[in-house]
C-alpha atoms as a PDB file:
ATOM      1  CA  UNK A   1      52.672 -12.856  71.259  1.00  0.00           C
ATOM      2  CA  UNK A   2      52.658  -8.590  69.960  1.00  0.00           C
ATOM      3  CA  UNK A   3      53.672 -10.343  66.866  1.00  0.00           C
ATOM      4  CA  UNK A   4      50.937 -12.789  66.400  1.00  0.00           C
ATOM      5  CA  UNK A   5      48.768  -9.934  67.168  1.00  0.00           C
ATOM      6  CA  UNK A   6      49.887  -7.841  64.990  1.00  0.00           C
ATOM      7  CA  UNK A   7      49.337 -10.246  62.052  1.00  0.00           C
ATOM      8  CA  UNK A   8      45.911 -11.018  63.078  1.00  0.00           C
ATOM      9  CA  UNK A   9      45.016  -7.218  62.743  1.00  0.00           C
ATOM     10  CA  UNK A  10      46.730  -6.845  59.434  1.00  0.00           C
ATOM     11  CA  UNK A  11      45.176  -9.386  58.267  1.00  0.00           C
ATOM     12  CA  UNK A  12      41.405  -8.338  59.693  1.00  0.00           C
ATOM     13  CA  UNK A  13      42.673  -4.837  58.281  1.00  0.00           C
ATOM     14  CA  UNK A  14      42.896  -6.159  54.779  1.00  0.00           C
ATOM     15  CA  UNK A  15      40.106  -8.259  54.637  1.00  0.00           C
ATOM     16  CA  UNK A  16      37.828  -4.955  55.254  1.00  0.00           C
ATOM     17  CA  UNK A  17      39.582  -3.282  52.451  1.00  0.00           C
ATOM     18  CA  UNK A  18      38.870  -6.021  50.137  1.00  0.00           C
ATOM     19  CA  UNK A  19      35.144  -5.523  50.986  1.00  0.00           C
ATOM     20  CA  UNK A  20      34.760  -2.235  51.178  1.00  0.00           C
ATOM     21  CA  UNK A  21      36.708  -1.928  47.627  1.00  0.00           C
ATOM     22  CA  UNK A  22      34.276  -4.396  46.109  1.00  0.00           C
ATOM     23  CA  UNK A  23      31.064  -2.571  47.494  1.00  0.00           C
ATOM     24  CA  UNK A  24      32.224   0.525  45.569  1.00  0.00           C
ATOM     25  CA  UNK A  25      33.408  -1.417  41.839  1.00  0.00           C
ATOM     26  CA  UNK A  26      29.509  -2.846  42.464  1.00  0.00           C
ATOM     27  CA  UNK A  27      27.779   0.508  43.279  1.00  0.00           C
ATOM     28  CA  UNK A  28      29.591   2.266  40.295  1.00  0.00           C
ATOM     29  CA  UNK A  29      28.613  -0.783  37.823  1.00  0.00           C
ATOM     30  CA  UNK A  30      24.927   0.566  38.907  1.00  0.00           C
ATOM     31  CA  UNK A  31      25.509   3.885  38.147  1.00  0.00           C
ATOM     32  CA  UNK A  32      26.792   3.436  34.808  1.00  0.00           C
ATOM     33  CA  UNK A  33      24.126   0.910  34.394  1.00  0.00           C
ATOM     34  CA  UNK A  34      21.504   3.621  35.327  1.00  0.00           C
ATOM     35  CA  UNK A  35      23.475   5.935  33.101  1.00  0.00           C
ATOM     36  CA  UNK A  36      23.362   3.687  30.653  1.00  0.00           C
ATOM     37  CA  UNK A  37      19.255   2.989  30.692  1.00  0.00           C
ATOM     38  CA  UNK A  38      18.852   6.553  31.035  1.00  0.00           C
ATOM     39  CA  UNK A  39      21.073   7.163  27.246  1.00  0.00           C
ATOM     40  CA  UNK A  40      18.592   4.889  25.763  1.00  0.00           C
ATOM     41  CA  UNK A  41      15.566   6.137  26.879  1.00  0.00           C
ATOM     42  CA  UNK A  42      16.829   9.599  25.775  1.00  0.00           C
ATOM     43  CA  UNK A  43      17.527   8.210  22.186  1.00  0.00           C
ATOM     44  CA  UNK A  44      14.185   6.171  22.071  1.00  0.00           C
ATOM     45  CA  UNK A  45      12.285   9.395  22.612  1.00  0.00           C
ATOM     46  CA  UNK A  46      14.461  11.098  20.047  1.00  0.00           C
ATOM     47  CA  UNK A  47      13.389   8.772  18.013  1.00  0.00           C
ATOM     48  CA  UNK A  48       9.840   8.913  18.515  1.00  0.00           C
ATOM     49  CA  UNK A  49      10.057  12.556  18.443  1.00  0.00           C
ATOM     50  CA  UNK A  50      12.174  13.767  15.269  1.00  0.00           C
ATOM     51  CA  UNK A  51      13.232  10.640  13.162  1.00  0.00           C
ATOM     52  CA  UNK A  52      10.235   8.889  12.621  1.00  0.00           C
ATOM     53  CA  UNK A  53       9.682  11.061   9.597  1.00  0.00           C
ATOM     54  CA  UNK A  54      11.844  12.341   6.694  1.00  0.00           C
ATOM     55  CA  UNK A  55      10.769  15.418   4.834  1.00  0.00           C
ATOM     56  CA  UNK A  56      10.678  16.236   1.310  1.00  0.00           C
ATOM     57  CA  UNK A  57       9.938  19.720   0.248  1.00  0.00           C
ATOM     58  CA  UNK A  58       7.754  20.500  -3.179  1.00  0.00           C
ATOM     59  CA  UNK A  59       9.806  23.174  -4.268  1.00  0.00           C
ATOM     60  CA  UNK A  60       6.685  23.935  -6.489  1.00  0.00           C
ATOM     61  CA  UNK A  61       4.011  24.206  -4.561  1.00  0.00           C
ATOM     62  CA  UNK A  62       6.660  24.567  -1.128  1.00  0.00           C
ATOM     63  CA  UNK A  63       4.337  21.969   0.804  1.00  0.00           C
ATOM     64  CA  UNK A  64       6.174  18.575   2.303  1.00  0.00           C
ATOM     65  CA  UNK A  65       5.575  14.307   1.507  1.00  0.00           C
ATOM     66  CA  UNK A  66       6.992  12.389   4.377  1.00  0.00           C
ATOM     67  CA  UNK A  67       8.943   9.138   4.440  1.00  0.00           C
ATOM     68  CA  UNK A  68       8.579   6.826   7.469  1.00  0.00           C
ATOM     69  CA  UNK A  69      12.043   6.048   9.433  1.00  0.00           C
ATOM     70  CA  UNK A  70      10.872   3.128  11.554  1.00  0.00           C
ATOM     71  CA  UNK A  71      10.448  -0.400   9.417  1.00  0.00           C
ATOM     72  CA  UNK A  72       9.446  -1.654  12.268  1.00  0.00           C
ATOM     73  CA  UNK A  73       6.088  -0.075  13.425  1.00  0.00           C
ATOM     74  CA  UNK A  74       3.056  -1.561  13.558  1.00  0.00           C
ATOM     75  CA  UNK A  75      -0.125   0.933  13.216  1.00  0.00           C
ATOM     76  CA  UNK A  76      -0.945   4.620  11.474  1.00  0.00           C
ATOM     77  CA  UNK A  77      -3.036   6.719  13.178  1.00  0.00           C
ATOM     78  CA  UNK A  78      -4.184  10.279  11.971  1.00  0.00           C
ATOM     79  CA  UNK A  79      -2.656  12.308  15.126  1.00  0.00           C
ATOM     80  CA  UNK A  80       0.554  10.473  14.481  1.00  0.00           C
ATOM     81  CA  UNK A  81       1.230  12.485  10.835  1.00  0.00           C
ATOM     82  CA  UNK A  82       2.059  15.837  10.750  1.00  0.00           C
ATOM     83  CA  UNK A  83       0.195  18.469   9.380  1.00  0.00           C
ATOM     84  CA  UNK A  84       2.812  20.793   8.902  1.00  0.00           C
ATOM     85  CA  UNK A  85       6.976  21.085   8.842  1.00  0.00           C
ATOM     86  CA  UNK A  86       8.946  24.281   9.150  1.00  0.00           C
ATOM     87  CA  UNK A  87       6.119  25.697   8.258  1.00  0.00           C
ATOM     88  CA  UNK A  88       4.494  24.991   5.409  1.00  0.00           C
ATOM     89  CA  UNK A  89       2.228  21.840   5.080  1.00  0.00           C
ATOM     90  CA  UNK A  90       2.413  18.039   5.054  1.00  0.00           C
ATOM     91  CA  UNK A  91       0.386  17.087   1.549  1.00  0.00           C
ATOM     92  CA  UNK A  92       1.145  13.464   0.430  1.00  0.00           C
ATOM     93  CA  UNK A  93       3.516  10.190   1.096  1.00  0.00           C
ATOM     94  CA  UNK A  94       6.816  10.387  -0.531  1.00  0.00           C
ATOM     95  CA  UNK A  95       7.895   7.532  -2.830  1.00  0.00           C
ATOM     96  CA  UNK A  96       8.271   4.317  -0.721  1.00  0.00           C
ATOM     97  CA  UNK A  97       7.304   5.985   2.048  1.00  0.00           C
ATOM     98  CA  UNK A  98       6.127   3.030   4.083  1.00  0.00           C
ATOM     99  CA  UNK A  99       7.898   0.063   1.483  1.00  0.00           C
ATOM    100  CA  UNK A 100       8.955  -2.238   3.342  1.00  0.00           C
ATOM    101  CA  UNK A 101       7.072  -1.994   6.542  1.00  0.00           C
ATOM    102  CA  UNK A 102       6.722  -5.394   6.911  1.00  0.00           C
ATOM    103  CA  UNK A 103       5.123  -5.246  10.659  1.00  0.00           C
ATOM    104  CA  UNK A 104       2.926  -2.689   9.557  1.00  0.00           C
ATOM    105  CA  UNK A 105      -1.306  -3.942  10.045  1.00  0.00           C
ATOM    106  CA  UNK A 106      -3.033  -0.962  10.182  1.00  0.00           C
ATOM    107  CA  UNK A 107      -3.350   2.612   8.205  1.00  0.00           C
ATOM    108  CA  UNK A 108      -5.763   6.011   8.835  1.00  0.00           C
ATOM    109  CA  UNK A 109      -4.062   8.580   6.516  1.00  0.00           C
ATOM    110  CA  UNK A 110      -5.844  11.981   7.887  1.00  0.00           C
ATOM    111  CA  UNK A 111      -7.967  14.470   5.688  1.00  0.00           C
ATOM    112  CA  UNK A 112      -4.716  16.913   4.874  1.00  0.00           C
ATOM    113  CA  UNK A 113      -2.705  13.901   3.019  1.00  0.00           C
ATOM    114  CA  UNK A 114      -3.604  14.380  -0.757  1.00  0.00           C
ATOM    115  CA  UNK A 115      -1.639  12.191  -2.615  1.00  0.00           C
ATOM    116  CA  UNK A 116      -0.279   8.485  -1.906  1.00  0.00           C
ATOM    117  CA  UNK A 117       3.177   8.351  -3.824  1.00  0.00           C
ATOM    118  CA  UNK A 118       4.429   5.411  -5.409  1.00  0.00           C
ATOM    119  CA  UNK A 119       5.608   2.230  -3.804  1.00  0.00           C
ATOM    120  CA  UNK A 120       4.333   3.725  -0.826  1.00  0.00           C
ATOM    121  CA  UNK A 121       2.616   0.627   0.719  1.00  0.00           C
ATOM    122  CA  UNK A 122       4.582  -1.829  -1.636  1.00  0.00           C
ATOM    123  CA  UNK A 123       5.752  -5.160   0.235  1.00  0.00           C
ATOM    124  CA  UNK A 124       3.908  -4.253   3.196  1.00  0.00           C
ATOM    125  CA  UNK A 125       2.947  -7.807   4.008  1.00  0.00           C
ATOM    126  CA  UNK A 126       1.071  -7.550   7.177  1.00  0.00           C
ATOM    127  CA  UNK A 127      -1.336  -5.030   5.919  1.00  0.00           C
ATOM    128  CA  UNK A 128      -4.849  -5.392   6.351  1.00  0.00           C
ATOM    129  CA  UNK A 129      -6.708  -2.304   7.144  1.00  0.00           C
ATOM    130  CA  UNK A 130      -6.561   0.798   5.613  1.00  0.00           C
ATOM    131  CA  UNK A 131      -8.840   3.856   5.791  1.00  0.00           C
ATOM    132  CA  UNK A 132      -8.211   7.014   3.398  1.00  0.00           C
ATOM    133  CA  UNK A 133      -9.750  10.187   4.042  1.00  0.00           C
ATOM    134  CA  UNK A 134     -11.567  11.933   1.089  1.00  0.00           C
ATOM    135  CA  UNK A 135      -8.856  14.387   0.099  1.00  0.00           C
ATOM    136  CA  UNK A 136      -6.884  11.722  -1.148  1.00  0.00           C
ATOM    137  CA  UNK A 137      -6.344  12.450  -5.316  1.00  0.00           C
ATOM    138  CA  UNK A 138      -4.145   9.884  -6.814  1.00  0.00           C
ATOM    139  CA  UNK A 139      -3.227   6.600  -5.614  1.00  0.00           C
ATOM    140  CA  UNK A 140       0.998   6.152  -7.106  1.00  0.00           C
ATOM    141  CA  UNK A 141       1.916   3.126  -9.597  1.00  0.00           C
ATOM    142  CA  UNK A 142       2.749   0.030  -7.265  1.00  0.00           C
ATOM    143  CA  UNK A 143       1.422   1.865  -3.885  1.00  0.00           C
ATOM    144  CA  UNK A 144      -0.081  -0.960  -2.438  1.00  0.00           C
ATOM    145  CA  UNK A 145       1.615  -3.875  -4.380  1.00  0.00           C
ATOM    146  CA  UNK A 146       2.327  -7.350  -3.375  1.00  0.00           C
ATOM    147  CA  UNK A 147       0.425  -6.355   0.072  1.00  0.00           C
ATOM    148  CA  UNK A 148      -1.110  -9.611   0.465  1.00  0.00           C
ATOM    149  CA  UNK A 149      -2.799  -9.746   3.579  1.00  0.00           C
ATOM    150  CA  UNK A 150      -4.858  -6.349   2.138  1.00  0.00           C
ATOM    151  CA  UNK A 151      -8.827  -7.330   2.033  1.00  0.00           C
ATOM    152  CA  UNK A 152     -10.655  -4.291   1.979  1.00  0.00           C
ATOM    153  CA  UNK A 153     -10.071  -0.561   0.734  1.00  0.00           C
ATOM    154  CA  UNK A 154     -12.429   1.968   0.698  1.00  0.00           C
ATOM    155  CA  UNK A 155     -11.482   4.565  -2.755  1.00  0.00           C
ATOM    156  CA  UNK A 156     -12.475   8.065  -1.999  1.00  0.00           C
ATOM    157  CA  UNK A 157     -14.543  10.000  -4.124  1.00  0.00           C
ATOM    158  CA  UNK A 158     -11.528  12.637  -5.008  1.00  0.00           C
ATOM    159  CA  UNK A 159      -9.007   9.825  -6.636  1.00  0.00           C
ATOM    160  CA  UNK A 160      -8.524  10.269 -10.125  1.00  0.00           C
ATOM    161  CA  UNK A 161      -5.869   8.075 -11.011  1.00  0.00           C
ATOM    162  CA  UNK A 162      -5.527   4.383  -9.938  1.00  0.00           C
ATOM    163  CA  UNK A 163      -1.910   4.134 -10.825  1.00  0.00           C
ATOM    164  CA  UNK A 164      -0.140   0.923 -12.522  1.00  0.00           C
ATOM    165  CA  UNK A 165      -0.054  -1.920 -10.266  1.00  0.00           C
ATOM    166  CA  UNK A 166      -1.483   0.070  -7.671  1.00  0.00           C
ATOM    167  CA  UNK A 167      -2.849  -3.320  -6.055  1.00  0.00           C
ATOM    168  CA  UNK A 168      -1.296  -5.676  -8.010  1.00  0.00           C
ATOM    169  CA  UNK A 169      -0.800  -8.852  -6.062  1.00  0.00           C
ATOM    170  CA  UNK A 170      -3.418  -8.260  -3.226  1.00  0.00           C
ATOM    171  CA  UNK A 171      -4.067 -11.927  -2.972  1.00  0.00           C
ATOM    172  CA  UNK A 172      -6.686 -11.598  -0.065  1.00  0.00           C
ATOM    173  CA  UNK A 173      -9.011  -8.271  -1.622  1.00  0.00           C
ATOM    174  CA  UNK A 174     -12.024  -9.555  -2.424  1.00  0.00           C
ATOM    175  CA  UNK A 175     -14.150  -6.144  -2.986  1.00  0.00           C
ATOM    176  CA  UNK A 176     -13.312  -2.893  -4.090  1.00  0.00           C
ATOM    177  CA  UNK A 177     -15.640   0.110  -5.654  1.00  0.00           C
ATOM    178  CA  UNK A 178     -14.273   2.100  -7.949  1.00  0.00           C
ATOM    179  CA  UNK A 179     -15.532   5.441  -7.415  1.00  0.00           C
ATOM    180  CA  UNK A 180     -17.364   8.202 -10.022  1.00  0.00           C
ATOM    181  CA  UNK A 181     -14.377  10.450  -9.812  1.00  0.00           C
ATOM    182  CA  UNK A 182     -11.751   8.010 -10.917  1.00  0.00           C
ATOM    183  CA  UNK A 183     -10.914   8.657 -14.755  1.00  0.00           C
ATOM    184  CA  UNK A 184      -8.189   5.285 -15.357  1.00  0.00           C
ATOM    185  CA  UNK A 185      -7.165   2.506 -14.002  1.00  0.00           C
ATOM    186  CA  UNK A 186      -3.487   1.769 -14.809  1.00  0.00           C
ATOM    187  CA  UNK A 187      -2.087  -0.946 -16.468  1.00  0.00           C
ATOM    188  CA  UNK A 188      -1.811  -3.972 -13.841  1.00  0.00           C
ATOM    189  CA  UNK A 189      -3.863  -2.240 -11.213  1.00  0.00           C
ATOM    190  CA  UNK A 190      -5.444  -5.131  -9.945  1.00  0.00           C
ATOM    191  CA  UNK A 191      -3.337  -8.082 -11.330  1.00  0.00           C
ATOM    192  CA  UNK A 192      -3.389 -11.084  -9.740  1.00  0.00           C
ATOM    193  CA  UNK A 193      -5.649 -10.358  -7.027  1.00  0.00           C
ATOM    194  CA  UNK A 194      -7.033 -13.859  -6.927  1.00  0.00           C
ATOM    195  CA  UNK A 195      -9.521 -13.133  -4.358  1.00  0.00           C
ATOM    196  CA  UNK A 196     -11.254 -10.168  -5.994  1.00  0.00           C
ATOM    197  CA  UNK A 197     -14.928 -11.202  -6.901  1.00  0.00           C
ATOM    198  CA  UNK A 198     -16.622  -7.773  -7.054  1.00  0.00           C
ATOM    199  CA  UNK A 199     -15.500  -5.070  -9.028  1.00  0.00           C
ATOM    200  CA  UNK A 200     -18.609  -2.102  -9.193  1.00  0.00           C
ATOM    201  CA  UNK A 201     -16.892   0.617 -10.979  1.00  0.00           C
ATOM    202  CA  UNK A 202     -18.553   4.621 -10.672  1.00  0.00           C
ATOM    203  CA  UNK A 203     -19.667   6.384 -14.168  1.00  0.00           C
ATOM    204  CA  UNK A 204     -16.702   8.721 -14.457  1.00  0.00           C
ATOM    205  CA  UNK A 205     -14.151   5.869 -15.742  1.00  0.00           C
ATOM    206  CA  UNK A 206     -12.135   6.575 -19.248  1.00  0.00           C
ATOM    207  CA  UNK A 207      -9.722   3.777 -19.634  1.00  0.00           C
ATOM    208  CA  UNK A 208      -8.524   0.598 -18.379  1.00  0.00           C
ATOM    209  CA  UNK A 209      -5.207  -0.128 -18.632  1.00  0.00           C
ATOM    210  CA  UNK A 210      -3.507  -3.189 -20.160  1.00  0.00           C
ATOM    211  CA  UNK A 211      -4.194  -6.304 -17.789  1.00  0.00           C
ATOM    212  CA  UNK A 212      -5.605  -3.806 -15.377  1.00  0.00           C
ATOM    213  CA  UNK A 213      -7.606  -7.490 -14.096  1.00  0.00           C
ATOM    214  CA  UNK A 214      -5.228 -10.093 -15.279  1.00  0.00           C
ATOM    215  CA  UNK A 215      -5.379 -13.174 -13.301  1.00  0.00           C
ATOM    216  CA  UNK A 216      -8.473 -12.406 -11.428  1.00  0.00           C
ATOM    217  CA  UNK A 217      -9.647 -15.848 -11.295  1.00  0.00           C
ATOM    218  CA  UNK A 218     -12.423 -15.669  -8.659  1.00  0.00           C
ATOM    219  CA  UNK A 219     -14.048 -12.390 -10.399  1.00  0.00           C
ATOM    220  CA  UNK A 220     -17.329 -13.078 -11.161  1.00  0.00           C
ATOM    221  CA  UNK A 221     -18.896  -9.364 -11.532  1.00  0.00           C
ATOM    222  CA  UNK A 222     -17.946  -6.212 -13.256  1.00  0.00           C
ATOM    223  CA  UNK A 223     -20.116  -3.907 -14.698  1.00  0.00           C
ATOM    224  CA  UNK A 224     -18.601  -1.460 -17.651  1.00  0.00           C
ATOM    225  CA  UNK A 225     -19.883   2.351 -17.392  1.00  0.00           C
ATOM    226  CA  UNK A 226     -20.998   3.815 -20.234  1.00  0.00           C
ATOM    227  CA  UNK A 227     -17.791   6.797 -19.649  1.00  0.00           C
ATOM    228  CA  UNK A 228     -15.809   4.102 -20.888  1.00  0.00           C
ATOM    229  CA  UNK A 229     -13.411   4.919 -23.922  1.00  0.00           C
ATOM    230  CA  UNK A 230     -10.568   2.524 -24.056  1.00  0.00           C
ATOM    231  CA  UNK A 231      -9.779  -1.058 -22.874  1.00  0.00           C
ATOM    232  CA  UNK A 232      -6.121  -2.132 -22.967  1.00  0.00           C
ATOM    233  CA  UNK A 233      -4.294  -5.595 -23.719  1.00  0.00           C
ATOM    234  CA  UNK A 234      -5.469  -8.524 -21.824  1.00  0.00           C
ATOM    235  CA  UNK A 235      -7.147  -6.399 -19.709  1.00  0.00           C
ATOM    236  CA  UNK A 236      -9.235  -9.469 -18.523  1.00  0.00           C
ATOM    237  CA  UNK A 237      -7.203 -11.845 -19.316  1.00  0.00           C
ATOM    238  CA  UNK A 238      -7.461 -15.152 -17.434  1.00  0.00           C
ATOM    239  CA  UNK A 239     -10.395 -14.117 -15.460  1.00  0.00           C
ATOM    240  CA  UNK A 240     -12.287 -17.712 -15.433  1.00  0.00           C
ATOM    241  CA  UNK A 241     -15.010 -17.220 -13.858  1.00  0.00           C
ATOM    242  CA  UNK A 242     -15.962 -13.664 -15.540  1.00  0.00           C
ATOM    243  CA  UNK A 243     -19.361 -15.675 -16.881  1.00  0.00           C
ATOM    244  CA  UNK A 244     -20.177 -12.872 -18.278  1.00  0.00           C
ATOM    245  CA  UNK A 245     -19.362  -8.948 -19.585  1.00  0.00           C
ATOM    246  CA  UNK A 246     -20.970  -6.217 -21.388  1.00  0.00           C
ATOM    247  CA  UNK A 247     -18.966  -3.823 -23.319  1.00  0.00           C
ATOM    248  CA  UNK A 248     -20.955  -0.181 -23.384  1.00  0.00           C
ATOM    249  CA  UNK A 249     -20.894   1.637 -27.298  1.00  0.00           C
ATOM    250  CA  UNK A 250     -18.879   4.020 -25.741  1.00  0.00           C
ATOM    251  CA  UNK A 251     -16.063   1.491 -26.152  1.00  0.00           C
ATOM    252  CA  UNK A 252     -13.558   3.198 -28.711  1.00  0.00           C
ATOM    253  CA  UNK A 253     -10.536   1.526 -28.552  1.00  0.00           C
ATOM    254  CA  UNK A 254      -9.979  -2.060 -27.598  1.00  0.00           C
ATOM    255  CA  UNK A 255      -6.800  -3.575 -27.223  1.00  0.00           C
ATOM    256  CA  UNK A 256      -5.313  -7.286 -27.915  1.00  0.00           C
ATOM    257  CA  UNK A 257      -6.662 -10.271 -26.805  1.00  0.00           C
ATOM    258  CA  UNK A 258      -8.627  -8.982 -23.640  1.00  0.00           C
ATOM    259  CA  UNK A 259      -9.992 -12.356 -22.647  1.00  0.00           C
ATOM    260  CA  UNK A 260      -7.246 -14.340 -23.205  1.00  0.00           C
ATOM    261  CA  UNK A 261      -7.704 -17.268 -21.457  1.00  0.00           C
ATOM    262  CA  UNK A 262     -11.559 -16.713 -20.148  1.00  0.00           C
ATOM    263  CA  UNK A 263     -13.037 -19.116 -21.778  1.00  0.00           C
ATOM    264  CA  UNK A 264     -15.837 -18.722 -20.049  1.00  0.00           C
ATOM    265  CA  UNK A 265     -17.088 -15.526 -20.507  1.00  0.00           C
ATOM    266  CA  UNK A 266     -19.817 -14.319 -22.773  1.00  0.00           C
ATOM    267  CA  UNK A 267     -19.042 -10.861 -23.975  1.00  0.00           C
ATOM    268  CA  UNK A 268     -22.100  -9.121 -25.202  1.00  0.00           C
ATOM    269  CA  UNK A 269     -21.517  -5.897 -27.019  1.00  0.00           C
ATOM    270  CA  UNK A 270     -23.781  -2.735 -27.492  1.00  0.00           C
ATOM    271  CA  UNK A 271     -22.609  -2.092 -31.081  1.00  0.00           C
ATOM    272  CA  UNK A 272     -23.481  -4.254 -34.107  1.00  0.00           C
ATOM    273  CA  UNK A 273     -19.796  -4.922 -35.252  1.00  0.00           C
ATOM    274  CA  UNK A 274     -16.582  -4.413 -34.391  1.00  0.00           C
ATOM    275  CA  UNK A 275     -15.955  -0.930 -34.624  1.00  0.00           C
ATOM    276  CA  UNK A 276     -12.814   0.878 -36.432  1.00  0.00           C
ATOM    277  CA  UNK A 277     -10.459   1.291 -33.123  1.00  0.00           C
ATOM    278  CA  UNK A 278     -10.971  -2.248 -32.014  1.00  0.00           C
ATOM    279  CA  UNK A 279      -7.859  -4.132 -32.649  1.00  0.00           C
ATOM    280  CA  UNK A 280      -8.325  -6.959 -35.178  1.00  0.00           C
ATOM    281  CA  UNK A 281      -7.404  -9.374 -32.720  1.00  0.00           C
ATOM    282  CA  UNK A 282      -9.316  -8.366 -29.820  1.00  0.00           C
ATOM    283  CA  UNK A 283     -10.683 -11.461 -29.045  1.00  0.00           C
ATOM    284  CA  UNK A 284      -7.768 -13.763 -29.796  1.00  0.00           C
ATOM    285  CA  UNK A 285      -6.507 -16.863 -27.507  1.00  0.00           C
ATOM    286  CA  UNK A 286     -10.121 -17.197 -26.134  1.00  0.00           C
ATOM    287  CA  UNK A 287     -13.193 -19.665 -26.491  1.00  0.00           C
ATOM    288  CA  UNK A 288     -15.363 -16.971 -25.113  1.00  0.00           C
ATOM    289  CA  UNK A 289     -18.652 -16.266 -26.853  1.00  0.00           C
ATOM    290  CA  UNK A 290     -19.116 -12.875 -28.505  1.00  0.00           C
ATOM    291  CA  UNK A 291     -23.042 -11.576 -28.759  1.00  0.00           C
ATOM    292  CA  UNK A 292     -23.156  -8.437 -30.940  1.00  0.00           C
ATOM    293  CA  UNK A 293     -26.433  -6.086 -30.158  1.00  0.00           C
ATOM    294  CA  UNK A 294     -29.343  -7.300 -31.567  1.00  0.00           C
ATOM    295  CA  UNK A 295     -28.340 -11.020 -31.028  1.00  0.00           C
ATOM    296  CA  UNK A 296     -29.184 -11.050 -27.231  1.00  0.00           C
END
């Protein structure tokens, strides 16, 4: 009878063990869980905090252009650039800065960015708002490329230089104002935006570039300024419903074929006859009417 007693305890005994052992494997699989949460809270902050930005130093002027870390975010604010880093200041957006940011909807670039490097926007697919402060002075070749949800932009009166392709491929832009303090529009700038209809362009401008409008299909209004030197290749080339154009006397230079495939368009010009630095075949590949002044 001791001995069947015995047993019974020993085996009581053991079952306690067993339960006590498992109550401490499951309370330290919570703390290393907590641990665990606490690691990646810590590294999400970091994140936040220091990596969201790469620096590159001017070692001209000593000021910085930043790079964004995070392909994943979502919205730009002003507060969320920094003005300054190890001391000297944040001026501009690096090359590719934001390329890539395919999440990315919404930009407000502060008053202390300056220039907008190239590729800086490029592939940014989601983009549809973007407000630029009026310090900005050059917008980079390809900047805002192949951004295709992009609809409106306001310009700044302190860019100088729209650079090639700068909004090539903006499919949805259907606006944009050219302001009096841009001198050129690169070659491409605006190719293929097949929603642009309006193009009102300040009285600073020098030069378009070569197919700076090629493939506008829906433009239907641009007016020339009378600043206006030089008009590159196929500069408004397959633009079918340009009904109409006038090309100021200022007009120096014209390149090749600039209405290639307008057919539509009636190009009156303010000179009597094709001046000297008009290339012989600037009107090729096109059914569009030519008016010389006096004839309309």
């Amino acid at each position: 009878m001791k001995k069947l007693l015995l047993a019974l305890l020993a085996i009581l005994l053991g079952i306690s063990f067993v339960f006590a052992s498992c109550d401490n494997t499951t309370q330290s699989s919570n703390d290393y869980d907590d641990e665990e949460e606490e690691e990646e809270d810590e590294d999400d902050e970091e994140l936040d905090e220091e990596e969201l930005w790469s620096f590159v130093r001017n070692n001209k002027t000593g000021s910085y252009t930043i790079t964004c870390n995070n392909k994943n975010i979502t919205t730009i604010e002003p507060s969320m650039i920094p003005v300054t880093y190890d001391g000297e200041s944040v001026t501009g957006l690096s090359a590719g800065a934001f390329d890539g940011c395919s999440q990315l909807k919404s930009v407000s670039l502060p008053s202390t960015i300056t220039t907008i490097g190239a590729r800086s926007f490029h592939n940014c697919v989601a983009l549809e708002e973007v407000t630029i402060k009026g310090k900005v002075t050059s917008i980079g070749s390809k900047a805002f490329e192949n951004c295709v949800s992009l609809s409106a932009i306001t310009i700044p009166n302190t860019v100088t230089t729209i650079g090639n392709d700068a909004f090539n491929n903006c499919k949805k832009l259907q606006e944009i104002t050219i302001p009096d303090s841009v001198r050129k529009i690169g070659e491409f700038a605006f190719m293929k935006c097949t929603s642009l209809q309006k193009v009102t362009i300040g009285h600073g401008l020098n030069e378009i570039g070569a197919s700076a409008f090629y493939g506008c299909t829906k433009l239907d209004f641009i007016e020339l300024p009378s600043s206006l030197s030089i008009i590159g290749d196929t500069a408004f080339a397959f633009c079918e419903n340009l009904f109409s154009i006038t090309i100021p006397d200022s007009v120096v230079i014209m390149g090749t074929r600039i209405f290639r495939g307008s057919p539509n368009t009636c190009v009156m010009c303010e000179v009597a006859s094709k001046p000297d630095g008009w290339d012989a075949h600037w009107n090729d590949s096109t059914d569009a009417v030519v008016l010389w002044k006096g004839e309309y």
